[in-house]
PDB file of N, CA and C in Angstrom:
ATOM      1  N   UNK A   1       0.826  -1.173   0.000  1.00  0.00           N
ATOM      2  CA  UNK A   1       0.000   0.000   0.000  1.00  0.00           C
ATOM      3  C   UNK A   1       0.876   1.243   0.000  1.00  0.00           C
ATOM      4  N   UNK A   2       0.748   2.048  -0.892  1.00  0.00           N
ATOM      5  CA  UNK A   2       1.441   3.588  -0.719  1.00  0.00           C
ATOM      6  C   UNK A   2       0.750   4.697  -0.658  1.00  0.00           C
ATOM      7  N   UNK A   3      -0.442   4.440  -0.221  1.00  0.00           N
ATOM      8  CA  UNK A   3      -1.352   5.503   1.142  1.00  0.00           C
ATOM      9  C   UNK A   3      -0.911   5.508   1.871  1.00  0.00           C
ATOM     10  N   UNK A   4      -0.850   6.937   2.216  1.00  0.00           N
ATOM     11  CA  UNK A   4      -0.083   7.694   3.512  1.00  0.00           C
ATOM     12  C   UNK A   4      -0.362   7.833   4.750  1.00  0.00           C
ATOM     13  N   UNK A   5      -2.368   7.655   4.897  1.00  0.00           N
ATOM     14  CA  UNK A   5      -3.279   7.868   5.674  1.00  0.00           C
ATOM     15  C   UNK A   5      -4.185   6.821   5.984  1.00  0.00           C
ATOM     16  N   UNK A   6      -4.292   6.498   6.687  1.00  0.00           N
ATOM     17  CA  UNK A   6      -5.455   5.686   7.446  1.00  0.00           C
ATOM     18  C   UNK A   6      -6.460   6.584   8.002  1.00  0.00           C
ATOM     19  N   UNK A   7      -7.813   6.369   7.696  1.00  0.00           N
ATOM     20  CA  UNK A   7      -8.965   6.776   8.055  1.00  0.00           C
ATOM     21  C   UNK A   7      -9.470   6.025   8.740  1.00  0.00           C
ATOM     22  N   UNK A   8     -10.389   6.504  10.160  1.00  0.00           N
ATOM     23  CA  UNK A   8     -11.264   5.488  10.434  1.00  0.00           C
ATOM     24  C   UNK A   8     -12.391   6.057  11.425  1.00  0.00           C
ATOM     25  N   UNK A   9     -13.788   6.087  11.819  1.00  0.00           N
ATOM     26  CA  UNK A   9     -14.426   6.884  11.907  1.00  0.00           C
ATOM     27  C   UNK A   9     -15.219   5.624  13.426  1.00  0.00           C
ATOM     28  N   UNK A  10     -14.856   4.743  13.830  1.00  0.00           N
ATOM     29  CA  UNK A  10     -14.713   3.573  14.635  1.00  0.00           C
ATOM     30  C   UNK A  10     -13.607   3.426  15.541  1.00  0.00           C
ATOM     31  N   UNK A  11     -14.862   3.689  17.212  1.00  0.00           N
ATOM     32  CA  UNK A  11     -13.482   3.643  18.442  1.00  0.00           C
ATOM     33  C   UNK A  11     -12.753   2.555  18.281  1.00  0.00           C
ATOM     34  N   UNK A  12     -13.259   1.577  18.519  1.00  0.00           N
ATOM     35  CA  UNK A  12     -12.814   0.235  18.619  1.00  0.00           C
ATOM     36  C   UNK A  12     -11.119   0.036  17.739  1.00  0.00           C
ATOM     37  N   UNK A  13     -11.436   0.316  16.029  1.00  0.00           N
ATOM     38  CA  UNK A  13     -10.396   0.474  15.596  1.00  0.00           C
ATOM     39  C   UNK A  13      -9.232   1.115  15.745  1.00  0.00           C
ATOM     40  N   UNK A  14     -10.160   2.758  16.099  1.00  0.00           N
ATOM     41  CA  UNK A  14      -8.804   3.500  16.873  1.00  0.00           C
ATOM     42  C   UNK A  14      -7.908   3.288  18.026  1.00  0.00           C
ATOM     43  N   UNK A  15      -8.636   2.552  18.879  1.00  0.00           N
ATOM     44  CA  UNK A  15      -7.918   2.108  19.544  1.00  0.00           C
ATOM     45  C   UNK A  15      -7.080   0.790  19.387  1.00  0.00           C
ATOM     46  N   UNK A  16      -7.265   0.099  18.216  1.00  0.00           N
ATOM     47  CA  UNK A  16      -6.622  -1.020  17.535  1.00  0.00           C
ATOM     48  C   UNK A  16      -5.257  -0.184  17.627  1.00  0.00           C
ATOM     49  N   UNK A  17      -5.954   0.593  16.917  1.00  0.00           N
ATOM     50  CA  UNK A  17      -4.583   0.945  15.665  1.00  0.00           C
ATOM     51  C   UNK A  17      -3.634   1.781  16.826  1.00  0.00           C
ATOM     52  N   UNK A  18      -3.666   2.352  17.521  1.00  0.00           N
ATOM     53  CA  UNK A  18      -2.838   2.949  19.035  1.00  0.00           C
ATOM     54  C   UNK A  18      -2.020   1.872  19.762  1.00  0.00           C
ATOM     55  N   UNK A  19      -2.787   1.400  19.983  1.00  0.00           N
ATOM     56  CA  UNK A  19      -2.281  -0.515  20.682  1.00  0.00           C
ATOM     57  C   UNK A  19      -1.041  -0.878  19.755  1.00  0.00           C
ATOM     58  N   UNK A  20      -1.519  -0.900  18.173  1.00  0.00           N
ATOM     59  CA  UNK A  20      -0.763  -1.594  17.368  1.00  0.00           C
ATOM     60  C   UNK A  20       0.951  -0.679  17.191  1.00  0.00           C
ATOM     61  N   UNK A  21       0.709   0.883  17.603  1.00  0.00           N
ATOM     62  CA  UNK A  21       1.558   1.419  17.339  1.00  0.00           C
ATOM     63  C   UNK A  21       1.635   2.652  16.780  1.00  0.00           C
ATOM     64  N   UNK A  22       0.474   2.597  15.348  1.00  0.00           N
ATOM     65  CA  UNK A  22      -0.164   3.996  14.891  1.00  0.00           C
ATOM     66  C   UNK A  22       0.173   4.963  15.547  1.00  0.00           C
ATOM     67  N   UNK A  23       0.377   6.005  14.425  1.00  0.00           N
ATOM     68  CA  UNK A  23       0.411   7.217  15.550  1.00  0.00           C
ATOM     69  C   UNK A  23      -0.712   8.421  14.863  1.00  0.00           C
ATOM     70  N   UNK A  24      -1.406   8.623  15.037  1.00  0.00           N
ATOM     71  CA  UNK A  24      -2.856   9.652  15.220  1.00  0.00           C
ATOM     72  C   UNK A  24      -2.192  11.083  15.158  1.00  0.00           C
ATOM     73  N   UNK A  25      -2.821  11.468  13.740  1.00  0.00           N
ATOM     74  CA  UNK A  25      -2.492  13.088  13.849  1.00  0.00           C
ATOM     75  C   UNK A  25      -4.270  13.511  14.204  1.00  0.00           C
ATOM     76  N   UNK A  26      -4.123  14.830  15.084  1.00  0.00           N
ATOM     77  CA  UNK A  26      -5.164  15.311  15.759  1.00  0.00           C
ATOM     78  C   UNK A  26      -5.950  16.030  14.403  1.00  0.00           C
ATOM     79  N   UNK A  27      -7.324  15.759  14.186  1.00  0.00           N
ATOM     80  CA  UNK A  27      -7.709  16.516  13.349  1.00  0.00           C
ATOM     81  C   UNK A  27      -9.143  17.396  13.443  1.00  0.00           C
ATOM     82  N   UNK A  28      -8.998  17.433  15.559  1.00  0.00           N
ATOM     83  CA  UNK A  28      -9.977  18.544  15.400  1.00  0.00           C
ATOM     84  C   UNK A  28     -11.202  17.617  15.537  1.00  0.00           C
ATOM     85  N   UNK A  29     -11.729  17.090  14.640  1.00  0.00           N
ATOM     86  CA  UNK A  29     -12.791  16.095  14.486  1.00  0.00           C
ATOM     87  C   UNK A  29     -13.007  15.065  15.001  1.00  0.00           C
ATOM     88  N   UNK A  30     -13.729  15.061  16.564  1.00  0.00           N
ATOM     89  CA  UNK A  30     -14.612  14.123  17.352  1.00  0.00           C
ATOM     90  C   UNK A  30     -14.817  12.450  16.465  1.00  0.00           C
ATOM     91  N   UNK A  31     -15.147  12.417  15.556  1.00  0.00           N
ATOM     92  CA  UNK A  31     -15.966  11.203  14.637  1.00  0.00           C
ATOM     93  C   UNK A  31     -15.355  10.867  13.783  1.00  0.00           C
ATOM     94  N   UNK A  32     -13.976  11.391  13.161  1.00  0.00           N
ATOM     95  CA  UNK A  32     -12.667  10.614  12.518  1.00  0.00           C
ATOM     96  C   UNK A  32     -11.289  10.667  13.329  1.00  0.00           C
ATOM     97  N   UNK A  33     -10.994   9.635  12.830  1.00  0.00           N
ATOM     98  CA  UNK A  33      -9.428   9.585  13.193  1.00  0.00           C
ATOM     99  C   UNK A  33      -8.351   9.410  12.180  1.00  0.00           C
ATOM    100  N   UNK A  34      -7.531  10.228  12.400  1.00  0.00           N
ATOM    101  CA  UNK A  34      -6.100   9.805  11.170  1.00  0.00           C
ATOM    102  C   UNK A  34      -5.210   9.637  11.513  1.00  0.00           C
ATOM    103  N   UNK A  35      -4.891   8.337  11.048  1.00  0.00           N
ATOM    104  CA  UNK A  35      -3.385   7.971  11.269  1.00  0.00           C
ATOM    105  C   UNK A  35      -2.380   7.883  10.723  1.00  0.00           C
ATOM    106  N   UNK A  36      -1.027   8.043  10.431  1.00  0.00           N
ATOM    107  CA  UNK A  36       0.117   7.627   9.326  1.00  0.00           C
ATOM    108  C   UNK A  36      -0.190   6.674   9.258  1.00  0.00           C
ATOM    109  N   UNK A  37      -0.095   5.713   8.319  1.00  0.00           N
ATOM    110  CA  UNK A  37       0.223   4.599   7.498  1.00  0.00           C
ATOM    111  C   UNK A  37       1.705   4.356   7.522  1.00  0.00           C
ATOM    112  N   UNK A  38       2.141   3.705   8.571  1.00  0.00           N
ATOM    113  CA  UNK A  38       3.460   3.292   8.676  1.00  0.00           C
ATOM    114  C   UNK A  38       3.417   1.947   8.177  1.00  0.00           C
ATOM    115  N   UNK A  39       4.171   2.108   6.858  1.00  0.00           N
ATOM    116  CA  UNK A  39       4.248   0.788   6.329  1.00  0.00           C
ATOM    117  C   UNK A  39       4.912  -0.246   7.176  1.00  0.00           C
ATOM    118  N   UNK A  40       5.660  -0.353   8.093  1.00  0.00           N
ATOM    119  CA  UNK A  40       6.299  -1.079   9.042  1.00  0.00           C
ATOM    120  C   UNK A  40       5.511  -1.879   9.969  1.00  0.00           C
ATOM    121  N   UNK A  41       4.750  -1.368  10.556  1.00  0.00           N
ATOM    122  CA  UNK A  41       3.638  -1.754  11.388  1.00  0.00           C
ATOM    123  C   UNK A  41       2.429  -2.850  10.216  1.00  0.00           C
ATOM    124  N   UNK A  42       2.085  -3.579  10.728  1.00  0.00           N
ATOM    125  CA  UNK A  42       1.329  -4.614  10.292  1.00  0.00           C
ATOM    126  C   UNK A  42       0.045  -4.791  11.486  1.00  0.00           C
ATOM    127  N   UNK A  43      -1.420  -5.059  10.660  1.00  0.00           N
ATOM    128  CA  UNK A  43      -2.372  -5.010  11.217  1.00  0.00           C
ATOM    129  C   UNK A  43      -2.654  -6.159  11.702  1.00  0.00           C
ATOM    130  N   UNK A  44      -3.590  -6.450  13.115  1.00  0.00           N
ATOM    131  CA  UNK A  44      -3.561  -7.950  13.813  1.00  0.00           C
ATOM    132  C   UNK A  44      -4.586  -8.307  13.727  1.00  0.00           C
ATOM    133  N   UNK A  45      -5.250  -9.242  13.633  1.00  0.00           N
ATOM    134  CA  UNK A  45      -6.599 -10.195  13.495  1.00  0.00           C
ATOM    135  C   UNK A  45      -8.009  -9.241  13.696  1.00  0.00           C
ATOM    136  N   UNK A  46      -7.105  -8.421  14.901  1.00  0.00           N
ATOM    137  CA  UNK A  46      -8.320  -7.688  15.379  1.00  0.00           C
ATOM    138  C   UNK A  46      -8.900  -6.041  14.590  1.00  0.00           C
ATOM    139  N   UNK A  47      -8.176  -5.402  13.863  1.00  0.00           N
ATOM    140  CA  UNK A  47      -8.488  -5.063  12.739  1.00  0.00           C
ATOM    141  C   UNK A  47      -9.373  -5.483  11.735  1.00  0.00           C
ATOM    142  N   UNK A  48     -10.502  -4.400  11.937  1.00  0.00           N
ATOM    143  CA  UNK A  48     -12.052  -5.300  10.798  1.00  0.00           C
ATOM    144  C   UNK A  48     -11.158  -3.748   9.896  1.00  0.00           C
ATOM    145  N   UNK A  49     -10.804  -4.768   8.573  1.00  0.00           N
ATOM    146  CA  UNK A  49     -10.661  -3.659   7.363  1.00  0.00           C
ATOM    147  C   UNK A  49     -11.552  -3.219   6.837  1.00  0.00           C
ATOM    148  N   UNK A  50     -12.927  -3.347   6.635  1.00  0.00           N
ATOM    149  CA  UNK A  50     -13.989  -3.230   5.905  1.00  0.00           C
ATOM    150  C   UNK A  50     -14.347  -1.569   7.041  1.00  0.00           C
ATOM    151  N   UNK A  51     -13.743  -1.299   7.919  1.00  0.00           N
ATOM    152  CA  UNK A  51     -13.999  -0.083   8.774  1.00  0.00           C
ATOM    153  C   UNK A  51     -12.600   0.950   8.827  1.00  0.00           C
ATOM    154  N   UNK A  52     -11.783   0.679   7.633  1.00  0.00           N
ATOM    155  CA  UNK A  52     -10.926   1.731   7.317  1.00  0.00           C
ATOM    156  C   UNK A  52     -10.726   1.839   6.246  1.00  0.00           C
ATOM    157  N   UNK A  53     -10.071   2.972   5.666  1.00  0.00           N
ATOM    158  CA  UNK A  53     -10.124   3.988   4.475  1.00  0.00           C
ATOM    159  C   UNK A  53      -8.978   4.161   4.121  1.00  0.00           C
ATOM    160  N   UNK A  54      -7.958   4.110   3.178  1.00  0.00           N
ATOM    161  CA  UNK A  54      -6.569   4.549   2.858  1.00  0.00           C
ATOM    162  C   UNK A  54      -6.536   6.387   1.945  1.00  0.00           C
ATOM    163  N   UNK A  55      -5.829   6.580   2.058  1.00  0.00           N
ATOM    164  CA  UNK A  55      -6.065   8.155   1.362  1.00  0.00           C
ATOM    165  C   UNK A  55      -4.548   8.650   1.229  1.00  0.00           C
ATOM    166  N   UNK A  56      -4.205   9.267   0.142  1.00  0.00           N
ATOM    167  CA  UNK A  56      -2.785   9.852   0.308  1.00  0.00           C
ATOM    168  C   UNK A  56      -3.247  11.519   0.582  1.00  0.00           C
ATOM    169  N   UNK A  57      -4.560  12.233   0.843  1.00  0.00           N
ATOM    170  CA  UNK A  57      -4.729  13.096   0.851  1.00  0.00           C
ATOM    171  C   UNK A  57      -5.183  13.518   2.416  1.00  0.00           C
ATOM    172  N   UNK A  58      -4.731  14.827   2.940  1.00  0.00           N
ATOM    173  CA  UNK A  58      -4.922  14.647   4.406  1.00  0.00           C
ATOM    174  C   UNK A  58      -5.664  16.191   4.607  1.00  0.00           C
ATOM    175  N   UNK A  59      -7.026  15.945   4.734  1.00  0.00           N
ATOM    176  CA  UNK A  59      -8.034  17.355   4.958  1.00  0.00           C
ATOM    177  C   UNK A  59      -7.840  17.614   6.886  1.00  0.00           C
ATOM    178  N   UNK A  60      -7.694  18.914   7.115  1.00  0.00           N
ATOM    179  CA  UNK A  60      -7.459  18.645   8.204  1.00  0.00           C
ATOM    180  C   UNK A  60      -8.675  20.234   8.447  1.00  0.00           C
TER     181      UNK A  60
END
């Protein structure tokens, strides 16, 4: 993947993705979350993909 951004608009995930390592840029907005896409980091079982978004574009 060479999306830059992870979207995800789901606590549960966000807090996946924190656990996993992610690191969350603040965007102001209560009901999304964005994260870098650190290609290094790899997602764990517990990650439902069908509840995140890839984007190389970052609206803040």
């Amino acid at each position: 993947m060479t999306d830059k951004f992870i979207i995800t608009f789901d606590e549960d995930t966000t807090a996946s993705l924190l656990k996993l390592g992610f690191v969350e840029i603040p965007s102001g907005n209560a009901k999304s979350h964005v994260f870098i896409n650190n290609q290094t980091l790899k997602f764990d079982e517990n990650i439902d993909v069908s509840k995140i978004k890839f984007s190389n574009m970052l609206c803040i």
